[in-house]
PDB file of N, CA and C in Angstrom:
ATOM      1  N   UNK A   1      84.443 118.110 143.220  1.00  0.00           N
ATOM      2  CA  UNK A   1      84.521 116.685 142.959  1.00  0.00           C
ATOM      3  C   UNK A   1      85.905 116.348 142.410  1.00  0.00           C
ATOM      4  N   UNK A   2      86.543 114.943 143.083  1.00  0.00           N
ATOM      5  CA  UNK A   2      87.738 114.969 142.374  1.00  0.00           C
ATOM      6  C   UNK A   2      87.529 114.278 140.675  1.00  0.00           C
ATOM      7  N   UNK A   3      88.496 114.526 140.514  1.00  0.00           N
ATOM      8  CA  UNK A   3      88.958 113.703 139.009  1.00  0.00           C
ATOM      9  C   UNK A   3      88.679 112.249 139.286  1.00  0.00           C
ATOM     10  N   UNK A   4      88.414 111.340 138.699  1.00  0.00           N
ATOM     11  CA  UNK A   4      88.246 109.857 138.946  1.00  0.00           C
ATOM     12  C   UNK A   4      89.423 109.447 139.260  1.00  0.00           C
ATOM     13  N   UNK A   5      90.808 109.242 138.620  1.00  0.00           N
ATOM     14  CA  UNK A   5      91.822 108.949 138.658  1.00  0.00           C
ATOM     15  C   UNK A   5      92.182 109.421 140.319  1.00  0.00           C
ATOM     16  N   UNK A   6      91.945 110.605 141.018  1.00  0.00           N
ATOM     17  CA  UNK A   6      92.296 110.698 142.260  1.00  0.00           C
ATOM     18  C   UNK A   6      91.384 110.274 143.360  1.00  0.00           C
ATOM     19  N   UNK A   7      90.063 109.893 142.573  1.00  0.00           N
ATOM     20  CA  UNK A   7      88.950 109.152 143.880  1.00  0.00           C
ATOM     21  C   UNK A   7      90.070 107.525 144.245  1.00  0.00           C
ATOM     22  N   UNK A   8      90.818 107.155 143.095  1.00  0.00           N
ATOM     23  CA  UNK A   8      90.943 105.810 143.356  1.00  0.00           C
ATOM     24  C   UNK A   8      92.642 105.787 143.494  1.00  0.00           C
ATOM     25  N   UNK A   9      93.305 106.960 143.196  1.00  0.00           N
ATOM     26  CA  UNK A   9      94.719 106.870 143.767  1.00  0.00           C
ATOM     27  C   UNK A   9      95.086 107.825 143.797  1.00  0.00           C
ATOM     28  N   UNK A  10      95.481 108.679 144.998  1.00  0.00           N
ATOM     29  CA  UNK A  10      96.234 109.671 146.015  1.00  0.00           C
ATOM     30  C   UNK A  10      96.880 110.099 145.208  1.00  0.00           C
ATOM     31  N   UNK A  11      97.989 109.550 144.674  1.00  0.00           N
ATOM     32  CA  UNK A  11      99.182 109.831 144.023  1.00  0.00           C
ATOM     33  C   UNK A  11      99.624 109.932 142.484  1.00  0.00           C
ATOM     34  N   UNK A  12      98.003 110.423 142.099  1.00  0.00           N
ATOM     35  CA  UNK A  12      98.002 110.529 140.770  1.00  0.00           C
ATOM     36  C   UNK A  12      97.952 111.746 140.159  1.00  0.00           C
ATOM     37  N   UNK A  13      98.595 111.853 139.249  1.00  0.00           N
ATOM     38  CA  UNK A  13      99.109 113.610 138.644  1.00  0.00           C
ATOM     39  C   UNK A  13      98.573 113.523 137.335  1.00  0.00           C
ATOM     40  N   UNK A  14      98.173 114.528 137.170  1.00  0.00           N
ATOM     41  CA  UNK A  14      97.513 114.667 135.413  1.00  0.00           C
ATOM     42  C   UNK A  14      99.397 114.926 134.351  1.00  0.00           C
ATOM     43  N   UNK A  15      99.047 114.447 132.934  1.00  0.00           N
ATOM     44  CA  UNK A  15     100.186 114.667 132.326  1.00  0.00           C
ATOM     45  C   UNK A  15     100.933 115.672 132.387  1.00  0.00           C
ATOM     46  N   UNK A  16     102.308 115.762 132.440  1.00  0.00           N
ATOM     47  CA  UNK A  16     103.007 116.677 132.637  1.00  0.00           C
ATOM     48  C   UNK A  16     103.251 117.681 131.679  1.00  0.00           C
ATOM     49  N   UNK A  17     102.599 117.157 130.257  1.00  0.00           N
ATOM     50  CA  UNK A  17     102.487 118.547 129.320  1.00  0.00           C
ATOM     51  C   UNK A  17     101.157 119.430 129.380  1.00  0.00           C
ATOM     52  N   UNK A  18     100.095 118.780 130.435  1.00  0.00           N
ATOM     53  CA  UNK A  18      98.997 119.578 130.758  1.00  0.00           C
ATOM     54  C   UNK A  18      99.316 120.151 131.543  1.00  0.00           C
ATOM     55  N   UNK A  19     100.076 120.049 132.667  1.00  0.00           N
ATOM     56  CA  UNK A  19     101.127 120.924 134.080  1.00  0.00           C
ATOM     57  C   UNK A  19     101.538 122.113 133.545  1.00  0.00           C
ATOM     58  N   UNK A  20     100.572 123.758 134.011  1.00  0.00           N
ATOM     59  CA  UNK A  20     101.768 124.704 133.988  1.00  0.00           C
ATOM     60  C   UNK A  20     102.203 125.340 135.084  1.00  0.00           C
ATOM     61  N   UNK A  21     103.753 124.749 134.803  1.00  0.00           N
ATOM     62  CA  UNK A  21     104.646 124.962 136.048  1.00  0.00           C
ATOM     63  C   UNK A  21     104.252 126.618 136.839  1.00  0.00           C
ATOM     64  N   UNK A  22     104.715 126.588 138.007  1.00  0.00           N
ATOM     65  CA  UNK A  22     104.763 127.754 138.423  1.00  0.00           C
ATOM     66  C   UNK A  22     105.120 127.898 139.773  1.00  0.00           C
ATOM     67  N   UNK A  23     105.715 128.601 140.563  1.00  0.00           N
ATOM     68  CA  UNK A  23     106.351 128.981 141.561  1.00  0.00           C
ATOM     69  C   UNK A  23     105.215 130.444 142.609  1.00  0.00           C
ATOM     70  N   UNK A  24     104.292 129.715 142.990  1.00  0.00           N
ATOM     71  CA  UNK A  24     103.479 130.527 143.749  1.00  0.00           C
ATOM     72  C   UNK A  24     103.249 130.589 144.825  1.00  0.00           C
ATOM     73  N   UNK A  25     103.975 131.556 145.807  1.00  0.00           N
ATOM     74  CA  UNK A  25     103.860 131.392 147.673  1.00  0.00           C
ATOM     75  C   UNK A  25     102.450 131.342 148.242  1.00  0.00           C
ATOM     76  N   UNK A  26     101.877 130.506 149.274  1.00  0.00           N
ATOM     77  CA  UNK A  26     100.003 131.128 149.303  1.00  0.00           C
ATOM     78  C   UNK A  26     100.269 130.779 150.824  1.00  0.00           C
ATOM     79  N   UNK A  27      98.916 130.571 151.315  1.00  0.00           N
ATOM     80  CA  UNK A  27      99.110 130.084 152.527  1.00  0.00           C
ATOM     81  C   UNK A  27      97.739 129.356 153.078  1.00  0.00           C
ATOM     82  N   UNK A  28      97.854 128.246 153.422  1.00  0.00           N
ATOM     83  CA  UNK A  28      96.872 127.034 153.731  1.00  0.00           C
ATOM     84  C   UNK A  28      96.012 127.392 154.240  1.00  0.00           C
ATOM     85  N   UNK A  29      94.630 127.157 154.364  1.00  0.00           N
ATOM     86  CA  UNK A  29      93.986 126.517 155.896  1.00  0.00           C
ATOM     87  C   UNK A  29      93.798 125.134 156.037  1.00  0.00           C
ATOM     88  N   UNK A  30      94.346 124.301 156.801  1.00  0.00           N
ATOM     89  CA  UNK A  30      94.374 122.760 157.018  1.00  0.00           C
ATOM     90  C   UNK A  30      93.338 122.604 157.682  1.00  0.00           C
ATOM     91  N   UNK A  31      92.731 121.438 157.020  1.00  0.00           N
ATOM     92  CA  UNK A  31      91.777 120.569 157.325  1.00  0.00           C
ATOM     93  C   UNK A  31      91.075 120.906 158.759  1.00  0.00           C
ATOM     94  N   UNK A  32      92.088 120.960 159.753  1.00  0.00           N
ATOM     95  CA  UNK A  32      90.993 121.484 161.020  1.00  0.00           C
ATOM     96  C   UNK A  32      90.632 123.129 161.354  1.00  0.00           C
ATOM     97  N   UNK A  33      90.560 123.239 160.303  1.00  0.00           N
ATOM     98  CA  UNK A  33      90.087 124.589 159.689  1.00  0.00           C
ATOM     99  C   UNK A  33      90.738 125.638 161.391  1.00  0.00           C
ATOM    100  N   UNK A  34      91.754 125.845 161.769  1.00  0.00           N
ATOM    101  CA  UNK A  34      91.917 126.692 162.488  1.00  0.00           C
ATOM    102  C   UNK A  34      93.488 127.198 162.482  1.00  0.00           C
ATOM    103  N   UNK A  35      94.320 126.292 161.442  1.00  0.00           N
ATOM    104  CA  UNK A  35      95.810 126.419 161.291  1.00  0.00           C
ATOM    105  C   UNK A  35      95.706 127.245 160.423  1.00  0.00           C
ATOM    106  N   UNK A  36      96.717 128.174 159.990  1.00  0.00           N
ATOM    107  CA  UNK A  36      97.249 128.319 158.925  1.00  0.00           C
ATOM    108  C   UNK A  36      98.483 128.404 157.959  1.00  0.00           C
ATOM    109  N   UNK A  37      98.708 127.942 157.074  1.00  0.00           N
ATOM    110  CA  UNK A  37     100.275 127.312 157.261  1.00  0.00           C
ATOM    111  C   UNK A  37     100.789 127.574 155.826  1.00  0.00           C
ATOM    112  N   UNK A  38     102.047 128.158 155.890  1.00  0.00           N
ATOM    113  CA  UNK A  38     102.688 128.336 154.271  1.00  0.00           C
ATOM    114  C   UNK A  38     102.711 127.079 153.458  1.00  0.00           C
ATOM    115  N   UNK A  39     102.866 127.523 152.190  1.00  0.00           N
ATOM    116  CA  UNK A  39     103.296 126.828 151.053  1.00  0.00           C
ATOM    117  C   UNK A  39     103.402 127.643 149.587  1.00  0.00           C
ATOM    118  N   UNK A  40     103.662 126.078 148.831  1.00  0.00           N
ATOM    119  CA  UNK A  40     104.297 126.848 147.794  1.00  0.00           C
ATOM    120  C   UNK A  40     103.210 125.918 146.533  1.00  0.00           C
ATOM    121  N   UNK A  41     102.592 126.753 145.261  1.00  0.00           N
ATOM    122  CA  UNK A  41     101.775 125.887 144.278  1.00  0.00           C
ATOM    123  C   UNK A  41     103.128 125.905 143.320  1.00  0.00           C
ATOM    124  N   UNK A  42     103.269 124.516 142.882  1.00  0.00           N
ATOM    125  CA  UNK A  42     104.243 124.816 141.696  1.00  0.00           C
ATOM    126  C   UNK A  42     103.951 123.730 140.309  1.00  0.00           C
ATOM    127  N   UNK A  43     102.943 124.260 140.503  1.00  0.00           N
ATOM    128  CA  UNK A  43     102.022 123.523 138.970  1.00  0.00           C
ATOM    129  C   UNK A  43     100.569 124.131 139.140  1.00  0.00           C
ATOM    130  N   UNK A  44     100.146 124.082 138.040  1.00  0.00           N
ATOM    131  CA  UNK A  44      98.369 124.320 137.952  1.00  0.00           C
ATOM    132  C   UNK A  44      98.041 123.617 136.629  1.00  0.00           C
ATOM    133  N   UNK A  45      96.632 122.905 136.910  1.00  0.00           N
ATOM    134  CA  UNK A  45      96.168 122.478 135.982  1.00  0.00           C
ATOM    135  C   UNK A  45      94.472 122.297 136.024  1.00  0.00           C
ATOM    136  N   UNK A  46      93.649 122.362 134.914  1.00  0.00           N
ATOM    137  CA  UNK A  46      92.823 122.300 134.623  1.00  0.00           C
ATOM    138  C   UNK A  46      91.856 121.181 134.309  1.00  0.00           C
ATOM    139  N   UNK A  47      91.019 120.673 135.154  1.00  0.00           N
ATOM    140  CA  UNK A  47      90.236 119.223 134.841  1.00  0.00           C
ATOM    141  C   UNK A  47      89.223 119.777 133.314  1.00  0.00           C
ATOM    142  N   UNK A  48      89.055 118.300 132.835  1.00  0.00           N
ATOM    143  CA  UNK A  48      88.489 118.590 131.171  1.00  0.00           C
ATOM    144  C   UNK A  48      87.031 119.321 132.043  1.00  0.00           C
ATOM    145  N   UNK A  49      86.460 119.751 132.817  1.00  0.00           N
ATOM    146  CA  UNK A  49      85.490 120.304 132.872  1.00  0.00           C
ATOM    147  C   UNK A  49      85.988 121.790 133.452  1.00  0.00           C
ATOM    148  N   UNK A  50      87.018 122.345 133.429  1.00  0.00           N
ATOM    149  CA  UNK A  50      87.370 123.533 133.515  1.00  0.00           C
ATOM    150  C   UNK A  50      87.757 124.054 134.970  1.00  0.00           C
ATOM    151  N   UNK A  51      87.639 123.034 136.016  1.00  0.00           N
ATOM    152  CA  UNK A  51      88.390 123.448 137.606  1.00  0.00           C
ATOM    153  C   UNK A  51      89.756 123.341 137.718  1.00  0.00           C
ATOM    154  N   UNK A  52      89.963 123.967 138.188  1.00  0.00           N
ATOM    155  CA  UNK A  52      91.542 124.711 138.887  1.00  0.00           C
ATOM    156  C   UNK A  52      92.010 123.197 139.584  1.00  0.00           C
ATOM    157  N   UNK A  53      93.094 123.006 139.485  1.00  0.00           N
ATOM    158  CA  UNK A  53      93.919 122.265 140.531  1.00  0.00           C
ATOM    159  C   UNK A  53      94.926 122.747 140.446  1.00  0.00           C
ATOM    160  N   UNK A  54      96.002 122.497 142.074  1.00  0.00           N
ATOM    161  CA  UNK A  54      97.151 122.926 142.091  1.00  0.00           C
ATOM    162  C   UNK A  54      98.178 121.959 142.639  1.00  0.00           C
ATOM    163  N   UNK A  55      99.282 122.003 142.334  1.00  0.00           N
ATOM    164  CA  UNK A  55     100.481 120.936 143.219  1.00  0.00           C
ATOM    165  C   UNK A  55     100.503 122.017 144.027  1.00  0.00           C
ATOM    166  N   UNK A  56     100.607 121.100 145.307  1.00  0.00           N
ATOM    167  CA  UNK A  56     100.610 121.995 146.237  1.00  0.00           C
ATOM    168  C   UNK A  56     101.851 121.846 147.322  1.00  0.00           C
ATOM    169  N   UNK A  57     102.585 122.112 147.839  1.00  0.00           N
ATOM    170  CA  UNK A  57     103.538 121.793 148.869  1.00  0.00           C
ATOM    171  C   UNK A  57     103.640 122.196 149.886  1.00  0.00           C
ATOM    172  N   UNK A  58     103.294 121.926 151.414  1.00  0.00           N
ATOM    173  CA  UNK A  58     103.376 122.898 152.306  1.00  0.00           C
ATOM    174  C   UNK A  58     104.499 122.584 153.055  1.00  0.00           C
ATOM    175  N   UNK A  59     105.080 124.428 153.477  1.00  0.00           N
ATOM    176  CA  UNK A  59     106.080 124.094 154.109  1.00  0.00           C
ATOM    177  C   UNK A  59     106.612 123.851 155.279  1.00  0.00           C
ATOM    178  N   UNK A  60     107.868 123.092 155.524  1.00  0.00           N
ATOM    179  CA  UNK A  60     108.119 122.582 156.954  1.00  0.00           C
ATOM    180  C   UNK A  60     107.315 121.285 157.593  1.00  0.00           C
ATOM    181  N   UNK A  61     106.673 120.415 156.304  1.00  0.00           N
ATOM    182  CA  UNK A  61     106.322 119.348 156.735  1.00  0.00           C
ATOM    183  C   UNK A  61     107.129 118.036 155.665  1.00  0.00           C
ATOM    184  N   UNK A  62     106.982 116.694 155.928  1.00  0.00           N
ATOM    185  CA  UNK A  62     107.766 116.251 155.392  1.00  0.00           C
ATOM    186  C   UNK A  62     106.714 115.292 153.993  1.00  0.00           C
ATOM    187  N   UNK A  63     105.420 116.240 153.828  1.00  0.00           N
ATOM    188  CA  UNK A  63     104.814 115.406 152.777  1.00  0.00           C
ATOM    189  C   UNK A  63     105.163 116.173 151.233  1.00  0.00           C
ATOM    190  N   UNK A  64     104.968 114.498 150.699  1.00  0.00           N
ATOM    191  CA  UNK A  64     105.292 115.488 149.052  1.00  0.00           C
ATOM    192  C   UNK A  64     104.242 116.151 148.651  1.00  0.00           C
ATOM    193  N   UNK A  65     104.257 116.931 147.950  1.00  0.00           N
ATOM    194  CA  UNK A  65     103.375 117.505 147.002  1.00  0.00           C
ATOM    195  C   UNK A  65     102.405 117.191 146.761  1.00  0.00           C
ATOM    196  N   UNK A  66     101.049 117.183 146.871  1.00  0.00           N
ATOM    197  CA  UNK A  66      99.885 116.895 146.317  1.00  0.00           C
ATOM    198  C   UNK A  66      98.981 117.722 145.471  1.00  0.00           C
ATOM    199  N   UNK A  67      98.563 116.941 144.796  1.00  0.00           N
ATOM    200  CA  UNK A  67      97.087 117.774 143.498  1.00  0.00           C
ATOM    201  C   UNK A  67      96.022 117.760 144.521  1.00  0.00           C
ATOM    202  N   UNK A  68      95.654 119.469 144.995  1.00  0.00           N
ATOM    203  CA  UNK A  68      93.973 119.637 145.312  1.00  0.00           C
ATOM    204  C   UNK A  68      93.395 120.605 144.440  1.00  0.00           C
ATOM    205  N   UNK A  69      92.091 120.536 144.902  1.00  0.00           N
ATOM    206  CA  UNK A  69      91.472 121.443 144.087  1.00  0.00           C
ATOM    207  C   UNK A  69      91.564 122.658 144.681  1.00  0.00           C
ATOM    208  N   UNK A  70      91.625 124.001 143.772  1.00  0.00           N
ATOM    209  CA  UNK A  70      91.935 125.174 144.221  1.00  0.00           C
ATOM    210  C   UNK A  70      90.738 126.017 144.583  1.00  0.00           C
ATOM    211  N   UNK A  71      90.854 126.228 146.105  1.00  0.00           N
ATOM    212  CA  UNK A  71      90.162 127.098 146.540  1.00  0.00           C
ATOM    213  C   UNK A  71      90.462 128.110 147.231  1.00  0.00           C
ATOM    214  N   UNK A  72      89.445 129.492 146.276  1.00  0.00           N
ATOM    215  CA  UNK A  72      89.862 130.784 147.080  1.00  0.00           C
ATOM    216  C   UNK A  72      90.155 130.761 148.716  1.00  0.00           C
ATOM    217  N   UNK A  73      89.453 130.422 148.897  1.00  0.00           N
ATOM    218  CA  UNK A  73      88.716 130.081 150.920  1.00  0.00           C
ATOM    219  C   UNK A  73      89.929 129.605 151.726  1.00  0.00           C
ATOM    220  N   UNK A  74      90.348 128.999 151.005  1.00  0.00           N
ATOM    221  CA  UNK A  74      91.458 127.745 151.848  1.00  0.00           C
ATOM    222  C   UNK A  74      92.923 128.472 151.368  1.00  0.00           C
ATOM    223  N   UNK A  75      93.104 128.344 149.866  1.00  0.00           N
ATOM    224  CA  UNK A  75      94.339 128.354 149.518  1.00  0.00           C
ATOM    225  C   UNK A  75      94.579 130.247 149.092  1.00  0.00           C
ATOM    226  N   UNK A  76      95.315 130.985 150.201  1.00  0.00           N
ATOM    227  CA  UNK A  76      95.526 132.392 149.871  1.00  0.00           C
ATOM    228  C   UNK A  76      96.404 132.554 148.965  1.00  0.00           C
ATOM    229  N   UNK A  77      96.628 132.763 147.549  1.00  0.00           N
ATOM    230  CA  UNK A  77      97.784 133.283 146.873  1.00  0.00           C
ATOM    231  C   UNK A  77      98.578 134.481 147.591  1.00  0.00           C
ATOM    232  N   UNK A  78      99.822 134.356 147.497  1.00  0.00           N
ATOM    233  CA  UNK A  78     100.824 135.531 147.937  1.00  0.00           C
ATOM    234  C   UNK A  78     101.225 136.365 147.397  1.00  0.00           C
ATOM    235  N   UNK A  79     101.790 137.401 147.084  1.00  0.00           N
ATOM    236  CA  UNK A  79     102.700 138.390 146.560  1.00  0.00           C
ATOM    237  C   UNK A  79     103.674 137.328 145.945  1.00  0.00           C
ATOM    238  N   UNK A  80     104.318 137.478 145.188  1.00  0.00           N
ATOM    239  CA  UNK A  80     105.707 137.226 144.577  1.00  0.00           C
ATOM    240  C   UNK A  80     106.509 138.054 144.468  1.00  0.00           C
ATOM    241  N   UNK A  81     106.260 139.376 144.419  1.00  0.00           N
ATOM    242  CA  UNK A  81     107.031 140.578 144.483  1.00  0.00           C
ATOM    243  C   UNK A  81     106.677 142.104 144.800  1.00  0.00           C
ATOM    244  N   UNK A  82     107.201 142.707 145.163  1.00  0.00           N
ATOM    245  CA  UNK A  82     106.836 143.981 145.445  1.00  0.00           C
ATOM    246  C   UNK A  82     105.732 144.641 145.898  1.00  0.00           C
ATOM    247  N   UNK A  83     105.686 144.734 147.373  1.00  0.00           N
ATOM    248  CA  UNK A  83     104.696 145.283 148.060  1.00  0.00           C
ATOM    249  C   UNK A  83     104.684 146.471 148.605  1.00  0.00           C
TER     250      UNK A  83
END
């Protein structure tokens, strides 16, 4: 379920001292569940009932950043280093 604030506007970000930053490669599954497509999380934050959200950015398209909710299923975290 989203946050209320994002049922009623797209483009709404929780405070930026609740934001912890972060630089995390993963990789999508988009909406028609058959793509799969890089990106990058570079925030995470926590709704007052304890779910994951992430800024999310995917790459090689020209949208900004959006807050979804984080899911194992969809959103693969990457390595950051050393494999």
């Amino acid at each position: 379920m989203l946050p209320p604030q994002l049922q009623t506007d797209p483009a709404w970000s929780p405070p930026e001292q609740d934001v912890r930053p972060a630089y995390q490669p993963v990789e999508v599954l988009l909406d028609d569940a058959e793509s799969w497509v890089l990106g990058r999380i570079n925030g995470w934050w926590h709704s007052p009932e304890g779910t994951p959200w992430c800024r999310l950015r995917l790459i090689g398209t020209a949208a900004a950043p959006a807050w979804r909710r984080y899911d194992p299923e969809r959103i693969l975290l990457l390595p950051t280093q050393g494999i």
